[in-house]
C-alpha atoms as a PDB file:
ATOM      1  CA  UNK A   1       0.000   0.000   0.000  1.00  0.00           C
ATOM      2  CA  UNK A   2       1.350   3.634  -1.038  1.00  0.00           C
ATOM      3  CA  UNK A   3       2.403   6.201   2.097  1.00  0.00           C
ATOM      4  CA  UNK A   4       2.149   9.640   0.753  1.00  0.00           C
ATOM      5  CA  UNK A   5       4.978  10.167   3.269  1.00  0.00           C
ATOM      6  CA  UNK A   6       7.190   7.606   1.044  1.00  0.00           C
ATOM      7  CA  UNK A   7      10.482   9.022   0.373  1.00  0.00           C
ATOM      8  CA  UNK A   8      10.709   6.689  -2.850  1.00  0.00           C
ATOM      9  CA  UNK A   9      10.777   8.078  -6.182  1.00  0.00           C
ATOM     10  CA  UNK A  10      10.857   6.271  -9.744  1.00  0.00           C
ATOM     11  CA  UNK A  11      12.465   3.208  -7.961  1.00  0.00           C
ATOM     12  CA  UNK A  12      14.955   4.828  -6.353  1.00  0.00           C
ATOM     13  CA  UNK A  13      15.107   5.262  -2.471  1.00  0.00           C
ATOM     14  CA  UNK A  14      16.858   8.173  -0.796  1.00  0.00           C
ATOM     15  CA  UNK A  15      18.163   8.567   3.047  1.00  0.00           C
ATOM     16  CA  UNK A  16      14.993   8.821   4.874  1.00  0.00           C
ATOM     17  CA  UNK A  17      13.484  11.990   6.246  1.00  0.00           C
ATOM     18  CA  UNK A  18      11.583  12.332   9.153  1.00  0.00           C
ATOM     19  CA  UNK A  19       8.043  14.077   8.718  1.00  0.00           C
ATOM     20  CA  UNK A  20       8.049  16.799  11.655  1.00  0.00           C
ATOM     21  CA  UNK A  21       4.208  18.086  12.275  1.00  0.00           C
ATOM     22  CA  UNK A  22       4.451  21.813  13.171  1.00  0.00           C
ATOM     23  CA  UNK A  23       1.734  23.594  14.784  1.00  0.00           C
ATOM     24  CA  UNK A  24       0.525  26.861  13.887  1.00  0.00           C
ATOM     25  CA  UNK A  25      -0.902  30.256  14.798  1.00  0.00           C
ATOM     26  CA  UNK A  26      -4.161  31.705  14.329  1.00  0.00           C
ATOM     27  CA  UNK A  27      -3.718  35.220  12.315  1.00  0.00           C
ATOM     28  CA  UNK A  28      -5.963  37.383  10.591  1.00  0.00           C
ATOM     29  CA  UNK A  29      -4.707  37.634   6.464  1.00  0.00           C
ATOM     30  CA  UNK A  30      -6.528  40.015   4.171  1.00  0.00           C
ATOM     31  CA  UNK A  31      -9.692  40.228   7.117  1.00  0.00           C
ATOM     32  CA  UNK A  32      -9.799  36.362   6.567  1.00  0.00           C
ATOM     33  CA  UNK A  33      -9.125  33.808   9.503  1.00  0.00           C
ATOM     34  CA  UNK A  34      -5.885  32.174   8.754  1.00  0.00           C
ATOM     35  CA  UNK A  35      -3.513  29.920  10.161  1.00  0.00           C
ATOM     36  CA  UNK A  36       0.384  30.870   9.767  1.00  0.00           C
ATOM     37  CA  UNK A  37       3.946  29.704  10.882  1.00  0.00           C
ATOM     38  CA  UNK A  38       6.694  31.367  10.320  1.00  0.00           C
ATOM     39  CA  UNK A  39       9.166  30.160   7.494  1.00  0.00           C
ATOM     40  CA  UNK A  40      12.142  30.290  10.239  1.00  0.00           C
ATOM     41  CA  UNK A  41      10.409  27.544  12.348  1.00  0.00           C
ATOM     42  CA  UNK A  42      10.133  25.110   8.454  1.00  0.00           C
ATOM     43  CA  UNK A  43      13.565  26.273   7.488  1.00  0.00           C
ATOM     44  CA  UNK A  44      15.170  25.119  10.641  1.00  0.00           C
ATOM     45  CA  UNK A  45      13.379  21.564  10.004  1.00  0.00           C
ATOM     46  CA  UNK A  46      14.532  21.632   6.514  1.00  0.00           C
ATOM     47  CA  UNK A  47      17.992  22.231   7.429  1.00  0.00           C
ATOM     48  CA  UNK A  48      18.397  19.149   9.868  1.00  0.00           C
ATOM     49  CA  UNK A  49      17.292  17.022   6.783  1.00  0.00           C
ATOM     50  CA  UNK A  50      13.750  16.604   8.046  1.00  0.00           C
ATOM     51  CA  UNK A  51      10.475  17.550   6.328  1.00  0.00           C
ATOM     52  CA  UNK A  52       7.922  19.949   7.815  1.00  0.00           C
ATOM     53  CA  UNK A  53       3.719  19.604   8.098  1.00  0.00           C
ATOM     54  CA  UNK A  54       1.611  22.454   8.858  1.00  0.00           C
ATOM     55  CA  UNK A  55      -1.095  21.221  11.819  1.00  0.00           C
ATOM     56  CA  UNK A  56      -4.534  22.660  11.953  1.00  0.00           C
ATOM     57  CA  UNK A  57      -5.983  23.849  14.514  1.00  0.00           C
ATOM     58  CA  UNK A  58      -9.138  21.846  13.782  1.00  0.00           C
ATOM     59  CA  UNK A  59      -7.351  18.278  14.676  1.00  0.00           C
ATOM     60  CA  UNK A  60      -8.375  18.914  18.107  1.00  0.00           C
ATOM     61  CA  UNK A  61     -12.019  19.104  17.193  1.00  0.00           C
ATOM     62  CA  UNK A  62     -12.610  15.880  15.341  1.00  0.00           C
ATOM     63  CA  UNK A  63     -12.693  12.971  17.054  1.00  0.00           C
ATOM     64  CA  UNK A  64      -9.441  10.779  16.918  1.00  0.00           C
ATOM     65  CA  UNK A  65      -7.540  12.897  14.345  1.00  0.00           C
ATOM     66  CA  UNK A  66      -4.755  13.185  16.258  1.00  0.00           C
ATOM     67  CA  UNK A  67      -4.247   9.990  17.214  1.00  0.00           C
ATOM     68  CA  UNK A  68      -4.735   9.620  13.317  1.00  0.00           C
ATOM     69  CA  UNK A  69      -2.262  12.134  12.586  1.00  0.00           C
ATOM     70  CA  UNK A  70       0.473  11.017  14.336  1.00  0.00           C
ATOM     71  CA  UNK A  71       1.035   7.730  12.729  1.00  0.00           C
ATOM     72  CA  UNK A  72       1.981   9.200  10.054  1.00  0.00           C
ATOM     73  CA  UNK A  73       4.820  11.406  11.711  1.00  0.00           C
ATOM     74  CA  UNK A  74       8.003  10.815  13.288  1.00  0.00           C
ATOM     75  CA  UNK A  75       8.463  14.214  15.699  1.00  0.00           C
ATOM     76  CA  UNK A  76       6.447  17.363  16.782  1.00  0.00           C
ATOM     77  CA  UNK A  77       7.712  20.658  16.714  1.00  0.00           C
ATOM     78  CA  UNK A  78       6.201  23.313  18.733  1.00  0.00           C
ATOM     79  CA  UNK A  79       7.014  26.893  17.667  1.00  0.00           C
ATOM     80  CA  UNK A  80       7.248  30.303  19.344  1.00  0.00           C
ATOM     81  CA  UNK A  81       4.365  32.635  19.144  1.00  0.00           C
ATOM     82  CA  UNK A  82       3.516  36.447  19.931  1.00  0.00           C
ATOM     83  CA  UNK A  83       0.112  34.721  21.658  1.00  0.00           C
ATOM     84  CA  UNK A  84       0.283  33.599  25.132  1.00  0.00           C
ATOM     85  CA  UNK A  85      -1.271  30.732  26.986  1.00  0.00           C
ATOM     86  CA  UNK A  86      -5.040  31.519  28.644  1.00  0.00           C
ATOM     87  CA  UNK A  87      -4.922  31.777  32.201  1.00  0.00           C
ATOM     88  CA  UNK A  88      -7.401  28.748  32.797  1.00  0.00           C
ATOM     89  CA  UNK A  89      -5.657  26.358  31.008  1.00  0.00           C
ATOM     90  CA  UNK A  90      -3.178  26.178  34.331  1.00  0.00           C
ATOM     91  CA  UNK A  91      -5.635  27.107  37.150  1.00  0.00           C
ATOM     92  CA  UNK A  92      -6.242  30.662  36.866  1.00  0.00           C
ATOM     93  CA  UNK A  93      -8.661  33.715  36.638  1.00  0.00           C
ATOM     94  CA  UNK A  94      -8.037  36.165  34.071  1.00  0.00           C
ATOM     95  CA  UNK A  95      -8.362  37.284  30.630  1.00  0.00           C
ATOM     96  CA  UNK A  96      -5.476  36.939  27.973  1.00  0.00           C
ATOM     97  CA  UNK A  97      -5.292  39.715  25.407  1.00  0.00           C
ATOM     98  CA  UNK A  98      -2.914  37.909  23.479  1.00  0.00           C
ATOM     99  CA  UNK A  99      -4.687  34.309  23.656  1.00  0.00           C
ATOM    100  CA  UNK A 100      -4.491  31.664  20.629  1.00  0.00           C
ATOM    101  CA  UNK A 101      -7.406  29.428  22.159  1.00  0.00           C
ATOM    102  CA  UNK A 102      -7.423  27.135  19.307  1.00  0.00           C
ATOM    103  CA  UNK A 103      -3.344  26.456  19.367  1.00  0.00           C
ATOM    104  CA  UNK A 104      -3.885  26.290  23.226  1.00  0.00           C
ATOM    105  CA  UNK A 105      -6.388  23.369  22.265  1.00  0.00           C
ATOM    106  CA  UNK A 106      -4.511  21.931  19.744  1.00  0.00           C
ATOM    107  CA  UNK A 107      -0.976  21.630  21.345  1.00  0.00           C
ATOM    108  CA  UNK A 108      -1.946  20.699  24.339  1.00  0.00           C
ATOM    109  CA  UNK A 109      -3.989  17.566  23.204  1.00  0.00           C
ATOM    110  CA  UNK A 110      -0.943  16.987  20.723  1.00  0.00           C
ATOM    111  CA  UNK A 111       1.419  17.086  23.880  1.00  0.00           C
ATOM    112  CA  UNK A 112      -0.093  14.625  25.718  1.00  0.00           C
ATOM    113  CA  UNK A 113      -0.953  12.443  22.805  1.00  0.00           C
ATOM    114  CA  UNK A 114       2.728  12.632  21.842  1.00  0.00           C
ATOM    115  CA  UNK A 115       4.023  11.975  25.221  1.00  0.00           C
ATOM    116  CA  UNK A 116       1.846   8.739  25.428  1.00  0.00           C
ATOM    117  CA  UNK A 117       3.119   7.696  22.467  1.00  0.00           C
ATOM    118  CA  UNK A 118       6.782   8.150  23.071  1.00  0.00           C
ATOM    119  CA  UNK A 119       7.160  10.054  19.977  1.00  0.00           C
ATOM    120  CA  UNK A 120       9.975  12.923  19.936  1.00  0.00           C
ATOM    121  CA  UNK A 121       8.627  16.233  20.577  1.00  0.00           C
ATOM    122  CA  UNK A 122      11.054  19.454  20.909  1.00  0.00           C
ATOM    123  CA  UNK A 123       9.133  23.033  21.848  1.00  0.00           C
ATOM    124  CA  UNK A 124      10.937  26.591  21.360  1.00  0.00           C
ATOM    125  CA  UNK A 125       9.807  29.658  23.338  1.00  0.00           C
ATOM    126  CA  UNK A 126       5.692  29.251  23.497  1.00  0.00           C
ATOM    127  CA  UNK A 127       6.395  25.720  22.995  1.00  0.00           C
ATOM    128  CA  UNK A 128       7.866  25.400  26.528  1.00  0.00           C
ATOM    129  CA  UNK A 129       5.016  26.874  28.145  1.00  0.00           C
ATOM    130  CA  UNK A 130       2.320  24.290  26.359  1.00  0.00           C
ATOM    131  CA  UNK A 131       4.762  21.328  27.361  1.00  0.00           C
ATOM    132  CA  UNK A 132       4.756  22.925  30.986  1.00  0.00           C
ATOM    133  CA  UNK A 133       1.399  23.315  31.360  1.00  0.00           C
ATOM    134  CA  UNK A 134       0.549  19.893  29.436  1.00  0.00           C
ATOM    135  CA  UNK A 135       2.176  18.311  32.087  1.00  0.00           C
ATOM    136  CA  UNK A 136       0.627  19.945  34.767  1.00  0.00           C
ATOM    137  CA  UNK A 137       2.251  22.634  35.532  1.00  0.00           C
ATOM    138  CA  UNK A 138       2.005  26.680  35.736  1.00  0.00           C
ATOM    139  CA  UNK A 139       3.049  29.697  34.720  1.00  0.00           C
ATOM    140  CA  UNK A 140       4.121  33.385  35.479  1.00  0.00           C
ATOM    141  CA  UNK A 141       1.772  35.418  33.476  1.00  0.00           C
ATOM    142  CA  UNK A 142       4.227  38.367  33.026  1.00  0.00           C
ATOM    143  CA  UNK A 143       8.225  37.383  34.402  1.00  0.00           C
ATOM    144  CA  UNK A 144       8.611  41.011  34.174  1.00  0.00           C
ATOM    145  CA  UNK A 145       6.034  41.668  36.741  1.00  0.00           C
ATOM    146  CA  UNK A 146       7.426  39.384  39.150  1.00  0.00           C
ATOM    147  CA  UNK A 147      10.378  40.531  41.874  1.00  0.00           C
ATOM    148  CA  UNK A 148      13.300  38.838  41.401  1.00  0.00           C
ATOM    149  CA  UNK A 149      13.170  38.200  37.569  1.00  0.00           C
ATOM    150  CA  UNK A 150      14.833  40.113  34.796  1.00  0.00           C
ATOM    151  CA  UNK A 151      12.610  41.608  32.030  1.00  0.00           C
ATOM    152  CA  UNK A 152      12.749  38.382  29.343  1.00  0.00           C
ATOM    153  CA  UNK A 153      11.226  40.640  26.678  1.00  0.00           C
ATOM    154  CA  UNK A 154      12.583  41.531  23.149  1.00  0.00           C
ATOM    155  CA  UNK A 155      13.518  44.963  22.633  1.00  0.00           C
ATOM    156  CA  UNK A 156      10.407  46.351  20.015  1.00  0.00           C
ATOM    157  CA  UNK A 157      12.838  49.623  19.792  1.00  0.00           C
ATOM    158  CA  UNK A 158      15.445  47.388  17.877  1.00  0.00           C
ATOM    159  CA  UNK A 159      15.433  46.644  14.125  1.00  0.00           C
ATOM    160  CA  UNK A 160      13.924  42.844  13.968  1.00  0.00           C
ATOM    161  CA  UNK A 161      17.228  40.857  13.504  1.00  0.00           C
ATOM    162  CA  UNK A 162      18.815  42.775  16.117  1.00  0.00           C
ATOM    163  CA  UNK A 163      15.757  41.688  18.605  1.00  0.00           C
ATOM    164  CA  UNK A 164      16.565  38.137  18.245  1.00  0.00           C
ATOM    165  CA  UNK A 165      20.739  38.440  19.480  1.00  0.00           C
ATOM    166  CA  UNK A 166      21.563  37.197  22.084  1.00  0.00           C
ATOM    167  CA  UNK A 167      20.724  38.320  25.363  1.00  0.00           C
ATOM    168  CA  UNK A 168      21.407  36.644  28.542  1.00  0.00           C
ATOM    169  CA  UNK A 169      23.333  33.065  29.330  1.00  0.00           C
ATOM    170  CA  UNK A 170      21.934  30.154  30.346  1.00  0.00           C
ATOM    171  CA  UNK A 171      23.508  27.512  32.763  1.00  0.00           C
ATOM    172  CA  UNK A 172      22.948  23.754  32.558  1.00  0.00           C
ATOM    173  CA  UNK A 173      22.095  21.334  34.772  1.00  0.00           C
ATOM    174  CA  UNK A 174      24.429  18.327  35.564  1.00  0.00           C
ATOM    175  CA  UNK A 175      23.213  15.006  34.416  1.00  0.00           C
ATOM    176  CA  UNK A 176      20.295  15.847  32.122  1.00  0.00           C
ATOM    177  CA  UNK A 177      19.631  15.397  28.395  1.00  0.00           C
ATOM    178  CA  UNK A 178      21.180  19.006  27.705  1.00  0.00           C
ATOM    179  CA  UNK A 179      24.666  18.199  28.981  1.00  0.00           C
ATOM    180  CA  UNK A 180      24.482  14.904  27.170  1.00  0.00           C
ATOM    181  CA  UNK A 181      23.398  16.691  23.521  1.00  0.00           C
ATOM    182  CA  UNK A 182      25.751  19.614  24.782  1.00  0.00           C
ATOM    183  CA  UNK A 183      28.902  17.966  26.272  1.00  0.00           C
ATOM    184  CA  UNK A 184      31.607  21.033  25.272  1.00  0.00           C
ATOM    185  CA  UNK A 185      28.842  22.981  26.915  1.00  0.00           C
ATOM    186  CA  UNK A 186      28.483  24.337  30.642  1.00  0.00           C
ATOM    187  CA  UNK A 187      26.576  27.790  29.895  1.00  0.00           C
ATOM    188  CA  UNK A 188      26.194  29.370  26.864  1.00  0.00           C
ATOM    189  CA  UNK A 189      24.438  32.469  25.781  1.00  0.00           C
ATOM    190  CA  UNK A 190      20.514  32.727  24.312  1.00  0.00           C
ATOM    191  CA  UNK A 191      18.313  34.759  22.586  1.00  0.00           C
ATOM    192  CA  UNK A 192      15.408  33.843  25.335  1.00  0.00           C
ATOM    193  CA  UNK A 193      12.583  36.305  24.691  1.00  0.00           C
ATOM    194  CA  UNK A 194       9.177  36.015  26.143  1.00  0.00           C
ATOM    195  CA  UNK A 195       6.833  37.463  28.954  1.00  0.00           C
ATOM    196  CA  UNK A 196       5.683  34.332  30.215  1.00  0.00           C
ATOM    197  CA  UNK A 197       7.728  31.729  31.954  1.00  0.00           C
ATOM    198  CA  UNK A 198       7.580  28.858  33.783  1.00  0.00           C
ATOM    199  CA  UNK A 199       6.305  28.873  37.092  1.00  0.00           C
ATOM    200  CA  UNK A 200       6.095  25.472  38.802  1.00  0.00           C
ATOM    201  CA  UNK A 201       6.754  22.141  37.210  1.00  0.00           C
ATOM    202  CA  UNK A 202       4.819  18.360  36.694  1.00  0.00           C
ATOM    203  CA  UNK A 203       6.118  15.454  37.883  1.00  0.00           C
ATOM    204  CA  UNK A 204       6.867  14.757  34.293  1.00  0.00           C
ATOM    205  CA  UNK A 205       9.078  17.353  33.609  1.00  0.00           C
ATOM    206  CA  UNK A 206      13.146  17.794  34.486  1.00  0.00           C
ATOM    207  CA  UNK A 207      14.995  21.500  34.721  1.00  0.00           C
ATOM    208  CA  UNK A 208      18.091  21.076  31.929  1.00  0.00           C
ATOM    209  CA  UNK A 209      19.017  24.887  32.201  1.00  0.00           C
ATOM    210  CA  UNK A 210      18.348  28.104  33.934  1.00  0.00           C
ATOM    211  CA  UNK A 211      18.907  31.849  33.780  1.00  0.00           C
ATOM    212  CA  UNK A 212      20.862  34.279  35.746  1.00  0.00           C
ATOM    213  CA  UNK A 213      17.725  35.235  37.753  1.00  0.00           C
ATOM    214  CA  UNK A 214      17.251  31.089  38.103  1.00  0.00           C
ATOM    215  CA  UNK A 215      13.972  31.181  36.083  1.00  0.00           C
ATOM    216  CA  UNK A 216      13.496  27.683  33.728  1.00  0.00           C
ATOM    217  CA  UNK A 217      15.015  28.004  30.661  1.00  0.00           C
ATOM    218  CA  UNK A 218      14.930  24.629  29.226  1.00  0.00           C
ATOM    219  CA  UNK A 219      12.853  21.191  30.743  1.00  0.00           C
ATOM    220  CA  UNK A 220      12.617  17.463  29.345  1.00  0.00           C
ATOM    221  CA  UNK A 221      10.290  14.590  30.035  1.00  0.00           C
ATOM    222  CA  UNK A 222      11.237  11.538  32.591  1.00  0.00           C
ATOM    223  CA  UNK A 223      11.450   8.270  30.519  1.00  0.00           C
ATOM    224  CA  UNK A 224      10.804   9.673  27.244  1.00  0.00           C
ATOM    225  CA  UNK A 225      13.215   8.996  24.402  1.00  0.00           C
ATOM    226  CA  UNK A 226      13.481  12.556  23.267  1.00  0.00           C
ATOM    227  CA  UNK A 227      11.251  15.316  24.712  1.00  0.00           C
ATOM    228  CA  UNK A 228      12.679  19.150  25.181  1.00  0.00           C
ATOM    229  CA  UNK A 229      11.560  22.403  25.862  1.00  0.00           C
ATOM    230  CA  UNK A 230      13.387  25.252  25.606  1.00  0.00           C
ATOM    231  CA  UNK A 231      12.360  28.840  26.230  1.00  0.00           C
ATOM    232  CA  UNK A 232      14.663  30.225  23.446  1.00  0.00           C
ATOM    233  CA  UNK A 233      14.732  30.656  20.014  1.00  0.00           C
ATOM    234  CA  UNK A 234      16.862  27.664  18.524  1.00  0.00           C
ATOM    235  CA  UNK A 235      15.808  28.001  14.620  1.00  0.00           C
ATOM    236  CA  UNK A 236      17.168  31.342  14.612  1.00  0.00           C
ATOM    237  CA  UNK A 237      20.355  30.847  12.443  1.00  0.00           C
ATOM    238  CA  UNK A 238      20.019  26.949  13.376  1.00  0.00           C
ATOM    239  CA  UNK A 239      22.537  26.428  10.434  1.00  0.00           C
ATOM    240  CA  UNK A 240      25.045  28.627  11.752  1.00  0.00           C
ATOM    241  CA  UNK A 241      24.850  28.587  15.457  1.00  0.00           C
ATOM    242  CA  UNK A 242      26.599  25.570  17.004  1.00  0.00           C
ATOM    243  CA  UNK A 243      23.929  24.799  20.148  1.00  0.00           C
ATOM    244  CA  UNK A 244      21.090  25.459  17.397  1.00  0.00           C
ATOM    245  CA  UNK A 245      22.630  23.044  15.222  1.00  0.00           C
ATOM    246  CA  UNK A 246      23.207  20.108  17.774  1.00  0.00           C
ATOM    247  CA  UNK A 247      19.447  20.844  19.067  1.00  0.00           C
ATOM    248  CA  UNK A 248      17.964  20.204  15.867  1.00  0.00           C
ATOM    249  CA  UNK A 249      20.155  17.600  14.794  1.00  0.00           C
ATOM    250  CA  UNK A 250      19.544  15.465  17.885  1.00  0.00           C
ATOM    251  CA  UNK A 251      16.046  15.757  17.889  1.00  0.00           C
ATOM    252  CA  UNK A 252      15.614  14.879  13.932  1.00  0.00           C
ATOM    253  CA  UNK A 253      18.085  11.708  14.487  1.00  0.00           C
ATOM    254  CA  UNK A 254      15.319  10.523  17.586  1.00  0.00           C
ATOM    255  CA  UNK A 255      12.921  10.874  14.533  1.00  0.00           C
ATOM    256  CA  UNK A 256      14.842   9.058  12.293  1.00  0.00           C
ATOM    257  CA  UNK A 257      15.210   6.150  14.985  1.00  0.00           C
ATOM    258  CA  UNK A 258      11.921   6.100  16.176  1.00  0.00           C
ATOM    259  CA  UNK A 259      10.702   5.730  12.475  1.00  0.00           C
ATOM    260  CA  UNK A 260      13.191   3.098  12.464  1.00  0.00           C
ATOM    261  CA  UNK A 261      12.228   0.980  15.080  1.00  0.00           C
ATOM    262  CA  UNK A 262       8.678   1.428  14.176  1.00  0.00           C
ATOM    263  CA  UNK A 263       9.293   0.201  10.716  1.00  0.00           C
ATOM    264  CA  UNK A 264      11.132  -3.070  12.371  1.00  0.00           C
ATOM    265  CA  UNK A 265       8.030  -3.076  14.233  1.00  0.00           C
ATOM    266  CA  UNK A 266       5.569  -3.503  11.382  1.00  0.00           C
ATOM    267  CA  UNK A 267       8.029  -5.842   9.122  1.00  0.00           C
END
């Protein structure tokens, strides 16, 4: 039977690619609803040798499309967003002027699905928060609001490349997945920009790296084979930065193998 996922073509089979399902944003395009990614987020896929798919929103409506979904893909990949996380999706009152409900739905159904299903999953800036509060956790609404924390926000005053330099370090923590993908590494400096942050953790969930003012930078999933959240942005330059580079790469080769073993699986 065909699998329009095949990498085959005209009897001739390349290296295989893992298929990487990216969520997406909800935008407004000529006064039109629309969903959008960026083209950073499917370039930095592309560049580990991986091939990107766009997720609607709508999965999470229709009964057992995820689960659907997802055996046909090898890895999630949960992008950054302007939006932020609605208060009541981690215990809380409020309103959320910059709320995505339908990614909220979405990615945090696809979280859990993907967790249960030991399938690699690696979340940049927004992507962090979902995985925290997916696994039970919280969140500061605004870091910057919050004594004791620096302001994590981009600089809007800056041209746009400039916002997305560097701007603080971050130090790992001994024994966790970072310092195994990061060996040559013991701190190194981020371009971590976001109001909200983590607040308090699942059970699921380990602390790989911190910032200077000790709020979570980076978390991974207990007894998962490849499961990271980090609160920077990691496909900015991922061909050219080294840390980008080893990020990406490590998660797209727990793809590969996954696919791998699944494939033994089914043989």
């Amino acid at each position: 039977m065909g699998n329009i996922f095949s990498t085959a073509s005209a009897g001739k089979q390349t290296s295989y690619r893992p298929i990487i399902g990216v969520v997406m944003c909800e935008n407004t395009v000529d006064e039109n609803p629309a969903l959008t990614v960026h083209e950073k987020y499917l370039d930095a896929i592309f560049n580990a040798d991986a091939l990107p798919v766009c997720l609607p929103h709508e999965l999470a409506a229709r009964e057992g499309a995820i689960d659907q979904i997802l055996r046909g893909l090898d890895g999630i990949f949960l992008t950054g967003s302007p939006s932020n996380i609605e208060p009541h999706q981690y215990g809380e009152e409020g309103i959320e002027e910059l709320a995505d409900p339908g990614r909220d739905r979405l990615s945090l159904q696809l979280i859990r699905a993907t967790l249960d299903k030991k399938i690699p999953l690696f979340a940049a800036c927004r992507g962090l928060q979902e995985l925290v509060v997916a696994t039970g956790g919280s969140l500061y609404r605004k870091v910057q609001e919050v004594p004791g924390y620096m302001d994590h926000r981009e600089d809007t005053s800056l041209p746009h490349d400039d916002q997305y330099n560097v701007v603080h370090p971050v130090h790992i923590e001994p024994g966790g997945l970072l310092s195994e993908l990061l060996p040559d590494y013991q701190q190194f400096q981020v371009n971590s920009l976001h109001g909200q942050g983590a607040k308090t953790l699942g059970a699921e969930l380990n602390v790989e790296a911190r910032a200077p003012d000790n709020l979570v930078e980076a978390v991974s999933v207990r007894d998962h084979p490849f499961a990271l959240g980090v609160q920077w942005h990691p496909e900015w330059h991922s061909l050219t930065d080294p840390v980008s580079r080893q990020l990406f790469n490590a998660f797209i080769n727990a793809c590969r193998k996954g696919h791998q073993a699944r494939s033994a699986r089914e043989e």
